[in-house]
PDB file of N, CA and C in Angstrom:
ATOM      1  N   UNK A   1       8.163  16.508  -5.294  1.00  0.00           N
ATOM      2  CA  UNK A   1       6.847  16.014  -4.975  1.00  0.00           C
ATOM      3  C   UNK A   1       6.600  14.708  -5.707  1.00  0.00           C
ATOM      4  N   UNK A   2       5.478  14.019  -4.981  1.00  0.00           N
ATOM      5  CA  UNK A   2       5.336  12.506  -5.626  1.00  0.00           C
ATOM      6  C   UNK A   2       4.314  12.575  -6.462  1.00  0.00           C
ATOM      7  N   UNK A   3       3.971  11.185  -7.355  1.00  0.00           N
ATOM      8  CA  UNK A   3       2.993  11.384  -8.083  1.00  0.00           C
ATOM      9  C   UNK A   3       1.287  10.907  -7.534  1.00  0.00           C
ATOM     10  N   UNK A   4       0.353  12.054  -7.452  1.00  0.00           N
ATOM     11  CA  UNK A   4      -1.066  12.183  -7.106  1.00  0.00           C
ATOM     12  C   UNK A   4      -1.904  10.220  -7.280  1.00  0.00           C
ATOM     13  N   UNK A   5      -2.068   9.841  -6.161  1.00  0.00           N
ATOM     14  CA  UNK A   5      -2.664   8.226  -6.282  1.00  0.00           C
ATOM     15  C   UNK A   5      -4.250   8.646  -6.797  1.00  0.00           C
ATOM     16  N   UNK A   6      -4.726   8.165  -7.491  1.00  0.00           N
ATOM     17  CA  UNK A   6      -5.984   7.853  -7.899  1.00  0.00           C
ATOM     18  C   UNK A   6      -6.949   7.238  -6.533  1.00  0.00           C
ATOM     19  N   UNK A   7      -8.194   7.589  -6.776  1.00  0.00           N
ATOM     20  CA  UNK A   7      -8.767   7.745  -5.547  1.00  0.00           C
ATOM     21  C   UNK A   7      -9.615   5.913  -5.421  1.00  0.00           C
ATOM     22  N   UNK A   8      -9.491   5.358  -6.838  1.00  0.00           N
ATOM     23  CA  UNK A   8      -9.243   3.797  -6.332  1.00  0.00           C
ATOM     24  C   UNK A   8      -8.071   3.260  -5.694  1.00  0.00           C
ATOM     25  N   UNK A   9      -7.069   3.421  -5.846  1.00  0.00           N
ATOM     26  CA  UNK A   9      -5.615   3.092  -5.308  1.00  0.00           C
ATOM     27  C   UNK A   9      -5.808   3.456  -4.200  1.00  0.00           C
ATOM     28  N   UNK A  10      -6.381   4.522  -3.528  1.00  0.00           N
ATOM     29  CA  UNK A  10      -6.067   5.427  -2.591  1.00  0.00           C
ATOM     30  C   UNK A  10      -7.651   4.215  -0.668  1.00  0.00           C
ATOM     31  N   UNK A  11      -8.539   4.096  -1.803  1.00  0.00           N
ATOM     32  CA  UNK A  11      -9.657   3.737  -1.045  1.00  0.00           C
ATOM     33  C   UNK A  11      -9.451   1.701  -1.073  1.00  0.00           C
ATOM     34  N   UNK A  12      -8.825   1.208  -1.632  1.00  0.00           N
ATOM     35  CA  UNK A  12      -8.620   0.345  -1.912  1.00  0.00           C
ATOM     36  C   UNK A  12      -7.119  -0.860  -0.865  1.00  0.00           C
ATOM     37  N   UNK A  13      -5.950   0.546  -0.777  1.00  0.00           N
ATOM     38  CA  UNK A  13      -5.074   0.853   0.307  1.00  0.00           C
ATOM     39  C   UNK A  13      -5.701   0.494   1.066  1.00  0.00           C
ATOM     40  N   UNK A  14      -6.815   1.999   1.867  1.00  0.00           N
ATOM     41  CA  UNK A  14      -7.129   2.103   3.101  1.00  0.00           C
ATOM     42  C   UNK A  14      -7.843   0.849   3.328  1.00  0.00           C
ATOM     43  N   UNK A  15      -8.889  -0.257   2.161  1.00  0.00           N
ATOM     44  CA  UNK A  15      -9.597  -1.030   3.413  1.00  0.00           C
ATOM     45  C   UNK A  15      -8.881  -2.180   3.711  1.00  0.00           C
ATOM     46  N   UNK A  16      -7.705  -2.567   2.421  1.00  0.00           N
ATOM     47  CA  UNK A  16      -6.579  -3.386   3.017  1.00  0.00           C
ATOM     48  C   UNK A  16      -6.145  -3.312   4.192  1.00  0.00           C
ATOM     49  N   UNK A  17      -5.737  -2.377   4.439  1.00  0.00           N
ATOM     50  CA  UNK A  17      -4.934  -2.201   5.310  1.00  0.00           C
ATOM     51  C   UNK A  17      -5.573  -2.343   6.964  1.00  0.00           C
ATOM     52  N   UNK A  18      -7.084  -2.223   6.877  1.00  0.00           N
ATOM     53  CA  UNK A  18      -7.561  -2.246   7.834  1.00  0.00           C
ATOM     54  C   UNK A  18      -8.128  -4.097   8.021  1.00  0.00           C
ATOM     55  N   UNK A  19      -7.542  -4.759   7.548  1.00  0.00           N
ATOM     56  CA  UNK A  19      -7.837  -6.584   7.342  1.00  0.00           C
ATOM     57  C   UNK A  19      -6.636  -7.336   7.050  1.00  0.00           C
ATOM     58  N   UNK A  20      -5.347  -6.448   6.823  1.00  0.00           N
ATOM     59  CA  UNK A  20      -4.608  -7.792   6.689  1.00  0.00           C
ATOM     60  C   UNK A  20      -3.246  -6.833   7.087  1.00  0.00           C
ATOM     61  N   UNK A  21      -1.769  -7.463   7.640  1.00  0.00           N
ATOM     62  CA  UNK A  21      -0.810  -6.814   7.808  1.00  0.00           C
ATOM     63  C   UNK A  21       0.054  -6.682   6.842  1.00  0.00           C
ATOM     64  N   UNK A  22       0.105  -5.528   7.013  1.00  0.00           N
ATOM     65  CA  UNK A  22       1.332  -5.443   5.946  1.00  0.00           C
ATOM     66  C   UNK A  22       2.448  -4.322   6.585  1.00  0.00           C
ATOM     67  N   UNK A  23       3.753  -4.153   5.741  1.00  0.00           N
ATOM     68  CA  UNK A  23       4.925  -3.788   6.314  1.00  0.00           C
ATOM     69  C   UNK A  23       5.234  -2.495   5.341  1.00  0.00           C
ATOM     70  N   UNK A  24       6.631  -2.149   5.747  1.00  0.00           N
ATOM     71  CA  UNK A  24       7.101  -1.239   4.890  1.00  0.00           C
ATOM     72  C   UNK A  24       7.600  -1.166   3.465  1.00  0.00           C
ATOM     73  N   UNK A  25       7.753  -2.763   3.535  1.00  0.00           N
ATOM     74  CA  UNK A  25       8.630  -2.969   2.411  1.00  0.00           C
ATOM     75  C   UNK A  25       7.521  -3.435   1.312  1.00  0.00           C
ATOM     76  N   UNK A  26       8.045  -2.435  -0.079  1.00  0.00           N
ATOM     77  CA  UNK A  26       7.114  -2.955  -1.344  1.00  0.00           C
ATOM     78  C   UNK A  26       7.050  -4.588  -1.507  1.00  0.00           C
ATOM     79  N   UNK A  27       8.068  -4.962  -1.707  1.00  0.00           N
ATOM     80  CA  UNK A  27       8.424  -6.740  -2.263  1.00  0.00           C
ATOM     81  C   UNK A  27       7.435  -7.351  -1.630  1.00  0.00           C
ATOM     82  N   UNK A  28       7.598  -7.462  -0.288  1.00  0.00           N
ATOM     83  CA  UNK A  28       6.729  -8.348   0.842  1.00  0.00           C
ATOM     84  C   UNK A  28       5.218  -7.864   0.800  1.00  0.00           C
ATOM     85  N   UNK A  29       4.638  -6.843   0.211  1.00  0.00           N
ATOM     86  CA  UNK A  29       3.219  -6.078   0.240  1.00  0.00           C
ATOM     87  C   UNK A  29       2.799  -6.419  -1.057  1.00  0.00           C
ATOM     88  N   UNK A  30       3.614  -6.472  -1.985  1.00  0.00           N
ATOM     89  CA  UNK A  30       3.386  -7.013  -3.404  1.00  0.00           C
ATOM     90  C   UNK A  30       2.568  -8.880  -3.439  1.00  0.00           C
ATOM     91  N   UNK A  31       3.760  -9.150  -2.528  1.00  0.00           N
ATOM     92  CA  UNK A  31       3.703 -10.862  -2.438  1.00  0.00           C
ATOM     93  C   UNK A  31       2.233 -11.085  -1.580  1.00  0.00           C
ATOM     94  N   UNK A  32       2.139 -10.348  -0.574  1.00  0.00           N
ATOM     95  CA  UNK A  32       1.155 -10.327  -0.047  1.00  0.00           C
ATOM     96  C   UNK A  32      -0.493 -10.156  -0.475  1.00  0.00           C
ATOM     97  N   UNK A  33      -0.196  -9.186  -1.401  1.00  0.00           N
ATOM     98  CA  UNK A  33      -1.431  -8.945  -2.464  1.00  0.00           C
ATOM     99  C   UNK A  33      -1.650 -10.321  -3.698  1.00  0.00           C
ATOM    100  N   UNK A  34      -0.317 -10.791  -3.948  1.00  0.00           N
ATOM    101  CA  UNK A  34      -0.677 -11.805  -4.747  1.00  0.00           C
ATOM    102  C   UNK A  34      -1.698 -11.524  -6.050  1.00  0.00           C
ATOM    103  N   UNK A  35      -2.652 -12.800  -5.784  1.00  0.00           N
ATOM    104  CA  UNK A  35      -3.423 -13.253  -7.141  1.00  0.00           C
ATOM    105  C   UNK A  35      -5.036 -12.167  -6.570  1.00  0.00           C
ATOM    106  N   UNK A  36      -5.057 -11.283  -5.589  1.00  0.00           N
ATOM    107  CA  UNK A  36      -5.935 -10.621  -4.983  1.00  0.00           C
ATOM    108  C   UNK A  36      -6.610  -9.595  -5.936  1.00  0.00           C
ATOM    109  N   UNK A  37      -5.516  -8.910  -6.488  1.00  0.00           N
ATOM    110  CA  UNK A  37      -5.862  -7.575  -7.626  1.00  0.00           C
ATOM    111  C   UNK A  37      -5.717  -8.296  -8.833  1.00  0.00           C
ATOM    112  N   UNK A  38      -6.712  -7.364  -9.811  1.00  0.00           N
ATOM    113  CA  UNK A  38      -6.998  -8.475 -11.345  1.00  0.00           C
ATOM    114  C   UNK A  38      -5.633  -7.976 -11.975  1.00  0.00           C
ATOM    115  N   UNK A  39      -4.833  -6.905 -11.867  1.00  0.00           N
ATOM    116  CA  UNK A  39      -3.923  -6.533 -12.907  1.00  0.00           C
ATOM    117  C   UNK A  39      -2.650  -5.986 -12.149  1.00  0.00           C
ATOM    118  N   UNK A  40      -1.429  -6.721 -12.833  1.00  0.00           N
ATOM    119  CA  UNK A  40      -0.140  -6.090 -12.654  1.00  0.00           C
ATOM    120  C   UNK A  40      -0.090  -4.546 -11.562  1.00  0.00           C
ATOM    121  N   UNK A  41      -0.221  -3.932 -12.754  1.00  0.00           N
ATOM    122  CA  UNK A  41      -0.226  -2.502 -12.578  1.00  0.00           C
ATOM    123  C   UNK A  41      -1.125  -1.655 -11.124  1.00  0.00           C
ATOM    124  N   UNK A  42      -2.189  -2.260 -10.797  1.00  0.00           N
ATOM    125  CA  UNK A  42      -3.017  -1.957  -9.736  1.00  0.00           C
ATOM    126  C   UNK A  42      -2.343  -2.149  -8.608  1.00  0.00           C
ATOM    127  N   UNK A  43      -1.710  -3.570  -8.827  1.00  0.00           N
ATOM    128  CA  UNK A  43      -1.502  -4.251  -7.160  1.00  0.00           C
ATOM    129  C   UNK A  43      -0.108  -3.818  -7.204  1.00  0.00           C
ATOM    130  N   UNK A  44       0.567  -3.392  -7.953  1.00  0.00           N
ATOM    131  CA  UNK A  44       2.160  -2.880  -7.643  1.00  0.00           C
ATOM    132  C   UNK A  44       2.191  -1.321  -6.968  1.00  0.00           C
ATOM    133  N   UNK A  45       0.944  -0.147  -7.169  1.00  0.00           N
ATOM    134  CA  UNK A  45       0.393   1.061  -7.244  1.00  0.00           C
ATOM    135  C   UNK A  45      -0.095   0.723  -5.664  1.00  0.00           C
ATOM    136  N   UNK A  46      -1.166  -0.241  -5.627  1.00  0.00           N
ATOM    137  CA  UNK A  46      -1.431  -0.401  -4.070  1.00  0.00           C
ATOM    138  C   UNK A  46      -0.229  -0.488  -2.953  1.00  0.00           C
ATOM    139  N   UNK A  47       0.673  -1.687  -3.596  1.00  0.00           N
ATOM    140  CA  UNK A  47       1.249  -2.318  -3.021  1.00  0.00           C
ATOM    141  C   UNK A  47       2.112  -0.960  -2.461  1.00  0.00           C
ATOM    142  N   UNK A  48       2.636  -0.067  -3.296  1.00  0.00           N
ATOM    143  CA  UNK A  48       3.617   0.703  -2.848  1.00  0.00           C
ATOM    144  C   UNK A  48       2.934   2.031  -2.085  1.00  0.00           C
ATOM    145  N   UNK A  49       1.558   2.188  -2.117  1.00  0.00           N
ATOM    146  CA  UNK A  49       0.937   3.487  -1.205  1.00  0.00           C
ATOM    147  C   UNK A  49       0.880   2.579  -0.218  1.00  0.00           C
ATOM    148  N   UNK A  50       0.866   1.404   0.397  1.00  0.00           N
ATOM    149  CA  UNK A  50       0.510   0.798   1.756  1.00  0.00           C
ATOM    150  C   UNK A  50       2.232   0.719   2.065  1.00  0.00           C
ATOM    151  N   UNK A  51       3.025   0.686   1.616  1.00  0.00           N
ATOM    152  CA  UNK A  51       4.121   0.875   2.172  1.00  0.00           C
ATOM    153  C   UNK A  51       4.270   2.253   2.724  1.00  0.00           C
ATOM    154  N   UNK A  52       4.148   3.275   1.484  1.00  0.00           N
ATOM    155  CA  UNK A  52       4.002   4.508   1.577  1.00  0.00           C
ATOM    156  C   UNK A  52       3.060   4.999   3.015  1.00  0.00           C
ATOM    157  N   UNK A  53       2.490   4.814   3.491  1.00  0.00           N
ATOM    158  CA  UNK A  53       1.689   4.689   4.264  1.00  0.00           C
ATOM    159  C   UNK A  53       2.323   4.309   5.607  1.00  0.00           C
ATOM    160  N   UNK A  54       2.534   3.139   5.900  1.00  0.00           N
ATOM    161  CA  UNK A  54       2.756   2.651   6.675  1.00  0.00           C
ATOM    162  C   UNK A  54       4.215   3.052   7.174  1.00  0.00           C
ATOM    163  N   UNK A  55       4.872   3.888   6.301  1.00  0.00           N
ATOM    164  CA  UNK A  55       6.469   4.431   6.380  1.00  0.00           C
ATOM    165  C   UNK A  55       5.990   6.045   7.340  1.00  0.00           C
ATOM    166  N   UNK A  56       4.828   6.309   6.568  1.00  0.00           N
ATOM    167  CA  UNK A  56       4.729   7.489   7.317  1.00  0.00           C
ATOM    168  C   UNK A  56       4.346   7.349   8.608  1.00  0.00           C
ATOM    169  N   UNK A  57       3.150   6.509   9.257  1.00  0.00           N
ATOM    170  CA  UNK A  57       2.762   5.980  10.253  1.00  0.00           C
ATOM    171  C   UNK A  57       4.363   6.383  11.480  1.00  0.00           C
ATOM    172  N   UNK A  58       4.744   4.998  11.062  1.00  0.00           N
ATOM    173  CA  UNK A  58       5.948   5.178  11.954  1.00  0.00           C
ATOM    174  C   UNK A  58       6.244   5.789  11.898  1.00  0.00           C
ATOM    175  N   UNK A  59       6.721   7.201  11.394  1.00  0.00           N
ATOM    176  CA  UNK A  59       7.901   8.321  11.349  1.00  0.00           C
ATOM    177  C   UNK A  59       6.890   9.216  12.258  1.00  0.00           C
ATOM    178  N   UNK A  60       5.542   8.771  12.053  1.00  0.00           N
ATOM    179  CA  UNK A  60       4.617  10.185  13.259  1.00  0.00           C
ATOM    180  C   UNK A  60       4.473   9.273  14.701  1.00  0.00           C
ATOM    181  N   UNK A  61       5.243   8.427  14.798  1.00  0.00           N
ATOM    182  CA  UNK A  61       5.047   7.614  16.145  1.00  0.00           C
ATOM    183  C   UNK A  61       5.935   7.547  16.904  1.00  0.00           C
ATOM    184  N   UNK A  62       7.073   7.702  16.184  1.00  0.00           N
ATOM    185  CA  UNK A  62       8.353   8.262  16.589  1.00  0.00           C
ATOM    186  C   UNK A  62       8.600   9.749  17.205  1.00  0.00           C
ATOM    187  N   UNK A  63       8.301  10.764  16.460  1.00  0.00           N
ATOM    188  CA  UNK A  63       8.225  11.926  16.415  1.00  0.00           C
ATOM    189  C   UNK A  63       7.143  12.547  17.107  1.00  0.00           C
TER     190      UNK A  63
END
């Protein structure tokens, strides 16, 4: 099992995601977030539940 996102990480994801594109891949979602989030640690946590996210998406679109 993975580790439980905090429900800022979690609400913060979702309204991204509904304003700007992003992909599967962490690197490119990271770069994308940029100078956007005040701290390291936040926007690397976002960066990787909108991948996370968006990995699952496809696998239920497929299936």
């Amino acid at each position: 099992m993975g580790r439980i996102k905090s429900a800022l990480i979690k609400r913060t994801a979702k309204a991204l995601l509904k304003h700007d594109n992003f992909s599967e891949n962490f690197e490119e979602n990271k770069r994308i977030l940029g100078n956007s989030l005040p701290s390291k640690s936040i926007r690397n946590k976002v960066a990787g539940y909108i991948a996370r996210l968006n990995k699952m998406n496809a696998k239920q679109q497929l299936g």
